[in-house]
Protein backbone atom coordinates (compact mmCIF):
# COMPACT_ATOMS: atom_id res chain seq x y z
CA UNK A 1 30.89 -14.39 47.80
CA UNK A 2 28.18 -17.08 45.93
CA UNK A 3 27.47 -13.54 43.69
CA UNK A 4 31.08 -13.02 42.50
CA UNK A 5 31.27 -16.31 41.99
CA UNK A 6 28.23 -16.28 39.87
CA UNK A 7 29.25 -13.57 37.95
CA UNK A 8 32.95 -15.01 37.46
CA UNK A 9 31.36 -18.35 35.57
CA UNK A 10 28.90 -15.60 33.61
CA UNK A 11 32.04 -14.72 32.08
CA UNK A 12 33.34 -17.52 31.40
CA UNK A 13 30.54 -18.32 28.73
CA UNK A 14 31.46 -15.01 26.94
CA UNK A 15 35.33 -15.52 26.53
CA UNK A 16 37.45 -12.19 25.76
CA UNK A 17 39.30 -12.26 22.17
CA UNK A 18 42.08 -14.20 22.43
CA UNK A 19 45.28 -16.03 20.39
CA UNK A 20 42.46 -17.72 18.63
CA UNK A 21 40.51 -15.60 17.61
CA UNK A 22 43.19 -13.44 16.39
CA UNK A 23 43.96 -16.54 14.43
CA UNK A 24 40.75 -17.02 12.30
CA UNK A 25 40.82 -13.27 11.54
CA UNK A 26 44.16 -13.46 10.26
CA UNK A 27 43.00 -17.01 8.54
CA UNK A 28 42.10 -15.54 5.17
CA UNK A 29 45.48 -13.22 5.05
CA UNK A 30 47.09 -16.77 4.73
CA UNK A 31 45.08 -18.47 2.41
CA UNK A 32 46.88 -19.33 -0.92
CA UNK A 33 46.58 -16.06 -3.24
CA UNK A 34 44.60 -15.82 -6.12
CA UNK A 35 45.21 -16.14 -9.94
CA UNK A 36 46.53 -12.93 -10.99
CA UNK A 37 44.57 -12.06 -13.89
CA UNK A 38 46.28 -11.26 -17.18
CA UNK A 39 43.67 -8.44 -18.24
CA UNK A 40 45.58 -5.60 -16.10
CA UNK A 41 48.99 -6.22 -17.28
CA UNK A 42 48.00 -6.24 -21.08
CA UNK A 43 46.06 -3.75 -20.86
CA UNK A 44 49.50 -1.66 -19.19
CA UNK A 45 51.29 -3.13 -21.88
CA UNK A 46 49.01 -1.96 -24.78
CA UNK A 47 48.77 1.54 -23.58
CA UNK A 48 52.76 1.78 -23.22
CA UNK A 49 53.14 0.42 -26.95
CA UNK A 50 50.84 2.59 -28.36
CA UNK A 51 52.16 5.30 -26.37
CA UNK A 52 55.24 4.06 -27.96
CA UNK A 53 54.39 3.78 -31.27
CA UNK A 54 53.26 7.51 -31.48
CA UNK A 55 57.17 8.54 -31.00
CA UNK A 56 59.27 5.31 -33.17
CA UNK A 57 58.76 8.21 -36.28
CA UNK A 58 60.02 10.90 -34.72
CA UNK A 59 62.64 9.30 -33.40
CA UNK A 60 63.51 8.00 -36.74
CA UNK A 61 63.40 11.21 -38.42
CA UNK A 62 65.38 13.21 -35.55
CA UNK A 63 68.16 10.35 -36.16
CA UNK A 64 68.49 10.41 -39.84
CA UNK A 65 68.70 14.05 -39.96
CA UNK A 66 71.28 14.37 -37.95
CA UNK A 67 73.77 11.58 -40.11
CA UNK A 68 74.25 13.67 -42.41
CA UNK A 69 73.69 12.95 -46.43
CA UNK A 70 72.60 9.88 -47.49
CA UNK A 71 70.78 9.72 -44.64
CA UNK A 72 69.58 12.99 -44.12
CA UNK A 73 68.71 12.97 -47.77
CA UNK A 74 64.74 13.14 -48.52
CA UNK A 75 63.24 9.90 -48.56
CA UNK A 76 66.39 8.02 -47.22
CA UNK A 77 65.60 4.05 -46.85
CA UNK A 78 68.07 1.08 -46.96
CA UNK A 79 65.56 -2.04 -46.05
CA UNK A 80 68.18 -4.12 -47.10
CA UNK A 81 70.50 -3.24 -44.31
CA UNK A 82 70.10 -6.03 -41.62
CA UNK A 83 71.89 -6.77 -38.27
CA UNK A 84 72.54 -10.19 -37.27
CA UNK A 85 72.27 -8.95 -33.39
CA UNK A 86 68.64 -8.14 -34.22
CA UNK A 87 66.01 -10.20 -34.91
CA UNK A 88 63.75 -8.36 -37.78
CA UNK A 89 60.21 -7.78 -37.00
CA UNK A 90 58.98 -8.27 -40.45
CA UNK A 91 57.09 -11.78 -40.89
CA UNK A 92 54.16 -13.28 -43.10
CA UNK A 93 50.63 -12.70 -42.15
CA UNK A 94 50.69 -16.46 -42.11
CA UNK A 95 53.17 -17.67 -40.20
CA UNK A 96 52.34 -14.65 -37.48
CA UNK A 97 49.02 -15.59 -37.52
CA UNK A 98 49.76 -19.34 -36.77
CA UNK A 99 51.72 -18.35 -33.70
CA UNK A 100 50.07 -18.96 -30.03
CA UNK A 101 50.21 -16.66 -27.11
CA UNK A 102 53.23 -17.49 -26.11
CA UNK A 103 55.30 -17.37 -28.68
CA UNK A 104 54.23 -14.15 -29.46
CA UNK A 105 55.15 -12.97 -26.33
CA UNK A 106 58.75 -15.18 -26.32
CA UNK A 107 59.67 -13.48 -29.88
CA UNK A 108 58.94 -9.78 -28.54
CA UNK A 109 60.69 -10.59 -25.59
CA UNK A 110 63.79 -11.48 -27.28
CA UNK A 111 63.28 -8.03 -29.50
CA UNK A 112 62.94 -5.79 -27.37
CA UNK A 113 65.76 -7.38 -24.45
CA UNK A 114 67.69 -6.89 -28.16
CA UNK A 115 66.70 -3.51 -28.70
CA UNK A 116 67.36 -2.15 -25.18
CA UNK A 117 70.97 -3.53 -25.52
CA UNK A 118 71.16 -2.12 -29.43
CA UNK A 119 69.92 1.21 -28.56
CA UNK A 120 72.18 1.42 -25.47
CA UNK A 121 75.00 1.37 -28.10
CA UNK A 122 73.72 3.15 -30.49
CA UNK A 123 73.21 5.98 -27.52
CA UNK A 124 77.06 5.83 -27.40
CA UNK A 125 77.85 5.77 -30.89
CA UNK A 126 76.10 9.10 -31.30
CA UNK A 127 77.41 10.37 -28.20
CA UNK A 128 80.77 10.21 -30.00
CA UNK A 129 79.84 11.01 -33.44
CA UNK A 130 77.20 13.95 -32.41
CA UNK A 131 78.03 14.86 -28.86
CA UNK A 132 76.10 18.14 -29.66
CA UNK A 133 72.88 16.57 -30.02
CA UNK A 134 70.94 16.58 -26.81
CA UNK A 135 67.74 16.14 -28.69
CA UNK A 136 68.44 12.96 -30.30
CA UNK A 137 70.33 11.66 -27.01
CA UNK A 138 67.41 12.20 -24.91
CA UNK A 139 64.53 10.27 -27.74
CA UNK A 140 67.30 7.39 -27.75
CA UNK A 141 67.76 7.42 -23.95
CA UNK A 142 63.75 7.46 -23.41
CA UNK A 143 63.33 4.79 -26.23
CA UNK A 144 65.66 2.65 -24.42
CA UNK A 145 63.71 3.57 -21.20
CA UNK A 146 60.26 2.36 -22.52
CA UNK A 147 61.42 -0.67 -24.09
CA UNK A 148 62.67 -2.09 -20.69
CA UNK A 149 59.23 -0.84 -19.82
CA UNK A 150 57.57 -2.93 -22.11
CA UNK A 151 59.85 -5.99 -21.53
CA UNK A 152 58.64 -5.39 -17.80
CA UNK A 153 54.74 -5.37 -18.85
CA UNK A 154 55.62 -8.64 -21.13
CA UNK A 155 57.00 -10.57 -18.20
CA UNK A 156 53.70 -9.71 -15.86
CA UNK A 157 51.62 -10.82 -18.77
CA UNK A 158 53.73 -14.33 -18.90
CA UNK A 159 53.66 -14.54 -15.01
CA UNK A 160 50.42 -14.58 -14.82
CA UNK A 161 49.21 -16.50 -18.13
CA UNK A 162 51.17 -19.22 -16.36
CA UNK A 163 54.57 -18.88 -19.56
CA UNK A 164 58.13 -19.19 -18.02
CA UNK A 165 59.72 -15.84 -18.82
CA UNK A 166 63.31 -16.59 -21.24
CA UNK A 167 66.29 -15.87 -19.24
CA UNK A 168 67.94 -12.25 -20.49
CA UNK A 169 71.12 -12.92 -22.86
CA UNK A 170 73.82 -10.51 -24.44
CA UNK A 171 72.39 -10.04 -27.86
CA UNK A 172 75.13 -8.05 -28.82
CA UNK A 173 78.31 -10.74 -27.78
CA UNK A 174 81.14 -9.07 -29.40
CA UNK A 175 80.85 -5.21 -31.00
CA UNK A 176 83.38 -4.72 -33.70
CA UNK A 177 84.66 -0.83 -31.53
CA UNK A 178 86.64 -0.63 -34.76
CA UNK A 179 83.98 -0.31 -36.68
CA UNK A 180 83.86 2.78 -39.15
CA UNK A 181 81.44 6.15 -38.53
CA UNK A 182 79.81 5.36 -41.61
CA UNK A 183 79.27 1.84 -40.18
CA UNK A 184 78.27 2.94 -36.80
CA UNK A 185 75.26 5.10 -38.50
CA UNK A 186 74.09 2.40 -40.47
CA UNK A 187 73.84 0.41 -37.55
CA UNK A 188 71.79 3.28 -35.62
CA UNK A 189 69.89 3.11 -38.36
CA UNK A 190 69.39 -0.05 -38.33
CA UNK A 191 68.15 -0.03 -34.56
CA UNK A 192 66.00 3.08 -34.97
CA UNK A 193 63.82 1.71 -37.68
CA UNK A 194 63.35 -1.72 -35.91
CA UNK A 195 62.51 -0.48 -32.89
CA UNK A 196 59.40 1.34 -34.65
CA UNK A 197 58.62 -2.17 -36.85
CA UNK A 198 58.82 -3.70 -33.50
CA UNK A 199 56.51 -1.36 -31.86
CA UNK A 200 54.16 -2.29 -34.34
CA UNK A 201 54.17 -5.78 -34.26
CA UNK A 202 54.01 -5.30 -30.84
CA UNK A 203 50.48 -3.36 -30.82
CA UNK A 204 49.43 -5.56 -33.08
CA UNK A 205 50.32 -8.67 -30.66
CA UNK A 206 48.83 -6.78 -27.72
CA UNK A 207 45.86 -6.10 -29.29
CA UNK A 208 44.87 -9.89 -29.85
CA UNK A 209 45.59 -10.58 -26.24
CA UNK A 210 43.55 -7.61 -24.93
CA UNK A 211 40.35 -8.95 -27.15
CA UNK A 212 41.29 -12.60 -25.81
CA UNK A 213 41.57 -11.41 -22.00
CA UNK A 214 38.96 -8.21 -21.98
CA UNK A 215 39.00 -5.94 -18.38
C-alpha cells in the first residue's frame, strides 16, 4: 500500500497535459497578427498591369476595326474626344511626380472602379451594335475582368500601407440610352483607349511602389 502510494505522489510531480497547457500552445495562435507587408500585394499588382498592358493595344485595335470607317480608317485618333464619366489619365510629369503614395493609389482607384463600370456599358453597346462579334465581346468582357482585378490588388496594397480604401460610387449616374450609334462608338472609344493610358500610368505607379517596398 506505502508503494502505490509512493508511486501515486511520483506522479503528481510530472502532471499529464492538461487545459493549461493546451492554453500556452494555443497562446501564440491568439497573439495580435502581424503587419501585413505591402511588398506581396504590389508585387501581384505589377505583374497583373503589365500583364495588362500587353493586351490595352489589341484591344484597341480589335474595337476600332470593327466601327466601321472613321474608325476603322488607318491611323484613326480623336484625342480630343473626352468623357466627363472618366477621369483622363493624362497628367504633367510634375504634378504626377509631386503626388504621394496614396494619392496615387486613390486616383487609380477611382479610374479603374470608372473603367469597370464604362466598359460594362460599352460591352452592351456593342452587344447591340455588333452582336456578331464574339472576339471583341470576349477582350471587353476580360478587360473588364482584370480591371476589377487590379482594383482588388489596389485595395490590399492600401490595407496594408495603413490608406482607407474610397468607398465605390456610380461613375456613370445617368446614361443618355438615347444616345445615337455614332455616339455610342465614340464613347467605346473613348473607354478603350483610356483603359490602355490607364494601364500605363498604372505600371508606371506600381513600379515606384515596388522599388519603395522591394520583396
Amino acid at each position: 500500500m506505502n508503494e502505490w502510494a509512493g508511486r501515486v505522489r511520483d506522479l503528481t510531480l510530472f502532471p499529464l497535459p492538461g487545459p493549461l497547457c493546451l492554453l500556452t500552445l494555443l497562446l501564440p495562435l491568439l497573439s495580435p497578427a502581424a503587419p501585413i507587408s505591402p511588398a506581396g500585394p504590389i508585387s501581384q499588382a505589377y505583374s497583373l498591369a503589365l500583364y495588362m498592358q500587353k493586351n490595352t493595344s489589341t484591344l484597341l485595335q480589335t474595337y476600332l476595326q470593327y466601327q466601321g470607317s472613321p474608325f476603322s480608317d488607318p491611323g484613326f485618333s480623336a484625342p480630343e474626344l473626352q468623357l466627363s464619366s472618366l477621369p483622363p489619365a493624362a497628367v504633367s510629369f510634375k504634378i504626377w511626380h509631386a503626388l504621394d503614395d496614396g494619392e496615387r493609389l486613390n486616383r487609380a482607384q477611382g479610374a479603374f472602379l470608372a473603367l469597370t463600370q464604362h466598359l460594362q456599358l460599352v460591352g452592351d453597346d456593342q452587344s447591340d451594335l455588333n452582336p456578331g462579334s464574339p472576339i471583341l465581346l470576349a477582350q471587353l468582357g476580360a478587360a473588364r475582368l482584370r480591371a476589377q482585378g487590379l482594383l482588388g490588388n489596389m485595395a490590399a496594397i492600401m490595407t496594408a500601407l495603413g490608406l482607407p480604401i474610397p468607398p465605390e460610387e456610380d461613375t456613370l449616374g445617368l446614361v443618355p440610352f438615347g444616345a445615337s450609334a455614332f455616339q455610342r462608338k465614340c464613347r467605346g472609344y473613348v473607354v478603350t483607349r483610356e483603359y490602355g493610358h490607364w494601364t500605363d500610368r498604372a505600371v508606371r505607379d506600381l513600379a515606384l511602389l515596388k522599388a519603395k517596398y522591394p520583396a
